[in-house]
PDB file of N, CA and C in Angstrom:
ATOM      1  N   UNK A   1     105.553 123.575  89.501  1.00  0.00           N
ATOM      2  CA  UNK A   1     105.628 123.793  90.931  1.00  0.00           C
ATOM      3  C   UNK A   1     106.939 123.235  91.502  1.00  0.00           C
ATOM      4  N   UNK A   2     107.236 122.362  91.241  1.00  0.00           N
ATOM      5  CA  UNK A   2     108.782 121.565  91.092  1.00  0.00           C
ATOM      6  C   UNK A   2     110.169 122.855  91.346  1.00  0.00           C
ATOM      7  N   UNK A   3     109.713 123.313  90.060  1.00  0.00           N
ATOM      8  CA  UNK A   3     110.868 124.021  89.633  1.00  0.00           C
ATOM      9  C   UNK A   3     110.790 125.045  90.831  1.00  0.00           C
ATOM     10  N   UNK A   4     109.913 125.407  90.535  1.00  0.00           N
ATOM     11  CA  UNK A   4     110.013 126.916  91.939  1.00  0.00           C
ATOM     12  C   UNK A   4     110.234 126.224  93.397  1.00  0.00           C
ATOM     13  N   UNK A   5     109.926 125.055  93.912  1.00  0.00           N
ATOM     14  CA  UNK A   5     110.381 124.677  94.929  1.00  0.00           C
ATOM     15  C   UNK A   5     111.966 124.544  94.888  1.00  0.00           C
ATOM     16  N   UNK A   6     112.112 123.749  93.985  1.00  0.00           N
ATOM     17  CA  UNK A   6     114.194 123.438  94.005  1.00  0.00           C
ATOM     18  C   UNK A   6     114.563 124.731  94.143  1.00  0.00           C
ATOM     19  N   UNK A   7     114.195 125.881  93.162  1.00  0.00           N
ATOM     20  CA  UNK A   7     114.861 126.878  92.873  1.00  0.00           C
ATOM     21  C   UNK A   7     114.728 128.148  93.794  1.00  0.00           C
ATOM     22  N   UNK A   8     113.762 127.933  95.071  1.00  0.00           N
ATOM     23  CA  UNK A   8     113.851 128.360  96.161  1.00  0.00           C
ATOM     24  C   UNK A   8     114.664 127.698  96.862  1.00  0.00           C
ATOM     25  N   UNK A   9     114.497 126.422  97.619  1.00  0.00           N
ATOM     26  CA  UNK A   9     115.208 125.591  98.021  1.00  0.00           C
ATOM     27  C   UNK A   9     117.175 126.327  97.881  1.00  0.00           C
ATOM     28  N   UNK A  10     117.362 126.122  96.753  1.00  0.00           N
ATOM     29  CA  UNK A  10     118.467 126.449  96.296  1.00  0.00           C
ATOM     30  C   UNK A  10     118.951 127.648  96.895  1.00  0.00           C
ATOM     31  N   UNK A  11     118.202 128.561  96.141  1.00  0.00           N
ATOM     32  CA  UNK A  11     118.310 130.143  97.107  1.00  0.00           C
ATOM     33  C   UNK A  11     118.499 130.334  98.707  1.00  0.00           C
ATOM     34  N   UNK A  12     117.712 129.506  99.216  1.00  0.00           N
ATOM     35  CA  UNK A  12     117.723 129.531 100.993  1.00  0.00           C
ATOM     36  C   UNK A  12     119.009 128.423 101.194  1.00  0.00           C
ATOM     37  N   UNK A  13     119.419 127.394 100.837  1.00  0.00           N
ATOM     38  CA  UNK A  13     120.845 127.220 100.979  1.00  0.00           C
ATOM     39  C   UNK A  13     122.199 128.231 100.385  1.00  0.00           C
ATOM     40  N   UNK A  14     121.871 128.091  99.635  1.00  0.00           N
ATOM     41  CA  UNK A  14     123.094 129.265  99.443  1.00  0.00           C
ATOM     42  C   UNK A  14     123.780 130.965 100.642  1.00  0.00           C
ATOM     43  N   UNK A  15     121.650 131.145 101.045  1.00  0.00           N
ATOM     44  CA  UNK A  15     122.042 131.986 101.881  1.00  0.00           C
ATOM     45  C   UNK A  15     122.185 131.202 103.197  1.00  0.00           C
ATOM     46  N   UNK A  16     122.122 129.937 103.453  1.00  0.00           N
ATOM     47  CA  UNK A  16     122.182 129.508 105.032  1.00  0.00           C
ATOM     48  C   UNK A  16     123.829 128.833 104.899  1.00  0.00           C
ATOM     49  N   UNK A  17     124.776 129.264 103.874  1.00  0.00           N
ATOM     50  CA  UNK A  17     125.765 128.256 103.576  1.00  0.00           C
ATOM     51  C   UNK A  17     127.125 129.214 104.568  1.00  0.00           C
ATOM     52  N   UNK A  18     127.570 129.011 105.369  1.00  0.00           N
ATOM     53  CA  UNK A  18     128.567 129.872 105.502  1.00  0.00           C
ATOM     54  C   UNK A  18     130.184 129.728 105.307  1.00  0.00           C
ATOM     55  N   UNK A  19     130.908 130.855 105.173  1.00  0.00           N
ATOM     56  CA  UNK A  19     132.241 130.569 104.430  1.00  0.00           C
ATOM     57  C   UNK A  19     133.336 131.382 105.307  1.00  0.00           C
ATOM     58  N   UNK A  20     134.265 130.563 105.487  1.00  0.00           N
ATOM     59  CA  UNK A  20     135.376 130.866 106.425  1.00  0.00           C
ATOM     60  C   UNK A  20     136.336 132.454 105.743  1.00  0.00           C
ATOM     61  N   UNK A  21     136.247 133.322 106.289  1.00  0.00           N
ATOM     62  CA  UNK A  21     136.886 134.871 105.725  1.00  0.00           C
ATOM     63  C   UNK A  21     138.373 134.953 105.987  1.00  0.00           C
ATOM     64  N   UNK A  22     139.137 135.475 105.082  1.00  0.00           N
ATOM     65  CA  UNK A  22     141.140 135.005 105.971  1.00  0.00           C
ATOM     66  C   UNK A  22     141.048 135.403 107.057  1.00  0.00           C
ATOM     67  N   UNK A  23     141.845 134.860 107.520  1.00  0.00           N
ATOM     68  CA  UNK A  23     142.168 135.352 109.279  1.00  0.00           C
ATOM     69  C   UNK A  23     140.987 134.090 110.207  1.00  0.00           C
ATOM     70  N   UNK A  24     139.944 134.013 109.632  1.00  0.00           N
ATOM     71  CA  UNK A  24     139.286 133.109 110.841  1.00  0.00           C
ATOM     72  C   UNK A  24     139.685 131.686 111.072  1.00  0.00           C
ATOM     73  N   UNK A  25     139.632 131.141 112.806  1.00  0.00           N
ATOM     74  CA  UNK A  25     140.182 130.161 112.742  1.00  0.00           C
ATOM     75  C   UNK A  25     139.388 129.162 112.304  1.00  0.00           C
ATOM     76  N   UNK A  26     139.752 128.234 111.879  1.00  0.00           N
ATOM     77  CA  UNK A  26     138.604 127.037 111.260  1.00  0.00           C
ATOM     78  C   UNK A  26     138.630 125.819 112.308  1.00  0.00           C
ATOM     79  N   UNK A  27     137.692 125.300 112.275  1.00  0.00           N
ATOM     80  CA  UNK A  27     137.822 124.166 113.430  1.00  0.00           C
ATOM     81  C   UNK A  27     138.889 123.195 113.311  1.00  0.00           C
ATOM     82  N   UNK A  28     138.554 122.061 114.699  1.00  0.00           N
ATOM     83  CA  UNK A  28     140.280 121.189 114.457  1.00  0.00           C
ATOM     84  C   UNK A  28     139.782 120.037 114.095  1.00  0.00           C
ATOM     85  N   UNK A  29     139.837 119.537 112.883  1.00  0.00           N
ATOM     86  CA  UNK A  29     139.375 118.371 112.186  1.00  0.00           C
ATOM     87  C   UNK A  29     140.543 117.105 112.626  1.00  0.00           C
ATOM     88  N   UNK A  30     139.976 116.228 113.130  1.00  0.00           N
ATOM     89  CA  UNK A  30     141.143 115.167 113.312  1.00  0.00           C
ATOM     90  C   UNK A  30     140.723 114.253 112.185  1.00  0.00           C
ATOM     91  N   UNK A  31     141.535 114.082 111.873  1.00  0.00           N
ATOM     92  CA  UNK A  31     141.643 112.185 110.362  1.00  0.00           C
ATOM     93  C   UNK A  31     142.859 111.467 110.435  1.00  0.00           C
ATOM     94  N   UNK A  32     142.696 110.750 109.957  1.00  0.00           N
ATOM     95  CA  UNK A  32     143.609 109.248 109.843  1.00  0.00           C
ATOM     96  C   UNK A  32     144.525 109.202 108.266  1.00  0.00           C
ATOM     97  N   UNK A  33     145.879 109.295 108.778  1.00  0.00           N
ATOM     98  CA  UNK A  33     146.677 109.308 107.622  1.00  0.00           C
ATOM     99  C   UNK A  33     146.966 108.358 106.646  1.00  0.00           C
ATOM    100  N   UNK A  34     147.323 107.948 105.521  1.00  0.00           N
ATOM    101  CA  UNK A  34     147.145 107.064 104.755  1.00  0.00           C
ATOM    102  C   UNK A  34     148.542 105.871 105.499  1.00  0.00           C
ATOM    103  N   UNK A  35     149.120 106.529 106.460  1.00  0.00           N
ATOM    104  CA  UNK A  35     150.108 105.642 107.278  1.00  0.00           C
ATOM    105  C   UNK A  35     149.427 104.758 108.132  1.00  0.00           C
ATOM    106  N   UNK A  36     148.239 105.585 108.288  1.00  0.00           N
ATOM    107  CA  UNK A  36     147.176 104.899 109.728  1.00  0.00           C
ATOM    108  C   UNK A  36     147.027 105.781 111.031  1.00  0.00           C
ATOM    109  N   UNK A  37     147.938 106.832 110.862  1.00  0.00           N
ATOM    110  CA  UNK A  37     148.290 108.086 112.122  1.00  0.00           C
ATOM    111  C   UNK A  37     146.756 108.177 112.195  1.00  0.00           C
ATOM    112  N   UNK A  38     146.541 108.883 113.445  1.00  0.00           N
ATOM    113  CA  UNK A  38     145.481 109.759 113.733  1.00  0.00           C
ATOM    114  C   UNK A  38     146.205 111.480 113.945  1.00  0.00           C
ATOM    115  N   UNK A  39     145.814 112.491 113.452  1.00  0.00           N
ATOM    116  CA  UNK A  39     146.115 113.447 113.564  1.00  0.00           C
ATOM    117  C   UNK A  39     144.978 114.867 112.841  1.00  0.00           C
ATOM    118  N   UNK A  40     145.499 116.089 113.477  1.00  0.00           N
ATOM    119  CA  UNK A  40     145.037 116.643 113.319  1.00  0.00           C
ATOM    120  C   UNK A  40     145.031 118.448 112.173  1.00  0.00           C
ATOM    121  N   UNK A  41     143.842 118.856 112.021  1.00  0.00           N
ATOM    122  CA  UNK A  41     144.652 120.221 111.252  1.00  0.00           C
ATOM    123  C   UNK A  41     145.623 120.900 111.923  1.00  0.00           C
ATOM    124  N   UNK A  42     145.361 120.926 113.041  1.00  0.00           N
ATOM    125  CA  UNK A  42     146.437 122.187 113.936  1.00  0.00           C
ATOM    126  C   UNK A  42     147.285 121.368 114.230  1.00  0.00           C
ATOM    127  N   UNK A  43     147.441 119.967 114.448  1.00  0.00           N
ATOM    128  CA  UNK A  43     149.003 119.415 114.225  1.00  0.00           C
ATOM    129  C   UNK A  43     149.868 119.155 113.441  1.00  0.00           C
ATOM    130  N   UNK A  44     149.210 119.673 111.698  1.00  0.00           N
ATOM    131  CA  UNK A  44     149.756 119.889 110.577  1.00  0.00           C
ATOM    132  C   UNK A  44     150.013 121.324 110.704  1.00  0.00           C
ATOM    133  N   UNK A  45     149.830 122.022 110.948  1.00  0.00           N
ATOM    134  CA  UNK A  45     150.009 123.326 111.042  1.00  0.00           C
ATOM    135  C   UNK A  45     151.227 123.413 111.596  1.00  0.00           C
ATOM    136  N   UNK A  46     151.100 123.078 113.099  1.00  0.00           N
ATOM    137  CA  UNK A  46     151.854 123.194 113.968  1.00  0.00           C
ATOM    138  C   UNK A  46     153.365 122.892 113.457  1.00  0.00           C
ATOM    139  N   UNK A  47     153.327 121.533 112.664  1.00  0.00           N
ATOM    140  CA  UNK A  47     154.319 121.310 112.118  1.00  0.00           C
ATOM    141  C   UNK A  47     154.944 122.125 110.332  1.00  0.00           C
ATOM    142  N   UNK A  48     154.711 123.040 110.093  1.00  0.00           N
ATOM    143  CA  UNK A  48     154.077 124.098 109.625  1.00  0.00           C
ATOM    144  C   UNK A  48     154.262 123.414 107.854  1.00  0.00           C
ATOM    145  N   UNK A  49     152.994 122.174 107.734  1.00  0.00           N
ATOM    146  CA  UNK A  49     152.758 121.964 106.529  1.00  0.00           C
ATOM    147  C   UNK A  49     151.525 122.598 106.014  1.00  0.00           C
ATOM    148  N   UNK A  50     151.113 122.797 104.439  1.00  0.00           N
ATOM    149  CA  UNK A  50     150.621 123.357 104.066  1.00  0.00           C
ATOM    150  C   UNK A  50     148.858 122.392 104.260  1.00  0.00           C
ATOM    151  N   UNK A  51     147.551 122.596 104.816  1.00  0.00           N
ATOM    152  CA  UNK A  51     146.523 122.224 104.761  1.00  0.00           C
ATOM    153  C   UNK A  51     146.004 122.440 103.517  1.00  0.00           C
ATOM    154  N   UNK A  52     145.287 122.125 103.095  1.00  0.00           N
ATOM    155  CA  UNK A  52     144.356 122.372 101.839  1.00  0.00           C
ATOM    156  C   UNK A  52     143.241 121.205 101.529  1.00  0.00           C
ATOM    157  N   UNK A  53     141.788 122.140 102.244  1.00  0.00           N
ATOM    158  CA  UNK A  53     140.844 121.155 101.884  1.00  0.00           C
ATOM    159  C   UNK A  53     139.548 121.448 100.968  1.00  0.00           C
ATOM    160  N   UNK A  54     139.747 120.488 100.587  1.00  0.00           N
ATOM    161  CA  UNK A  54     138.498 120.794  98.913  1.00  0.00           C
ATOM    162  C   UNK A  54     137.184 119.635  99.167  1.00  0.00           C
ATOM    163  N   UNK A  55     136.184 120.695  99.563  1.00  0.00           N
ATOM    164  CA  UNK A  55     134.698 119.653  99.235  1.00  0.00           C
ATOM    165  C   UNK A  55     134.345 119.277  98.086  1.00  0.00           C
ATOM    166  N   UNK A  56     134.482 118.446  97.068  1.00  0.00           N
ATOM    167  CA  UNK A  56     134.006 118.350  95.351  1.00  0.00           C
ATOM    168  C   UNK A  56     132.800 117.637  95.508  1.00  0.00           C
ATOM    169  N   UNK A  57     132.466 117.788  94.423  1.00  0.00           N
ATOM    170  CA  UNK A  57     131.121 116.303  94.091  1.00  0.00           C
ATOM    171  C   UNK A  57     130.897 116.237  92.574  1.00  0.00           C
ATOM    172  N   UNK A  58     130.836 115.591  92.641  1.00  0.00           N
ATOM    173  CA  UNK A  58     130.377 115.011  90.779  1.00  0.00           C
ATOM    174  C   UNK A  58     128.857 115.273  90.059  1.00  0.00           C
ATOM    175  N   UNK A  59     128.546 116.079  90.645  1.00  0.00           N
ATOM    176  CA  UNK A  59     126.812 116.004  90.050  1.00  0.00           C
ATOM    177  C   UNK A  59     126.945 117.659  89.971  1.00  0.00           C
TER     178      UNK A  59
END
């Protein structure tokens, strides 16, 4: 019973997961630079460096 729960589970995230298509704008994430800056995606942009963000996980 396990198994068929995860492995539904699984199925209904995958379809509730959504994924940014080219062209759409992505939201404006602000973070803190390893300088200590506060800044943002569209103020990396703006300054026209390259963004690139990767969700990983180890499991």
């Amino acid at each position: 019973m396990k198994k068929v729960l995860i492995s539904f589970l699984m199925v209904l995230a995958s379809l509730l997961s959504a994924e940014y298509a080219i062209g759409d704008v992505c939201e404006n994430i602000s973070f803190t630079t390893e300088d200590g800056l506060e800044t943002s995606i569209y103020e990396q942009v703006d300054q026209e460096k390259v963004v690139l963000i990767f969700w990983g996980s180890s499991g």
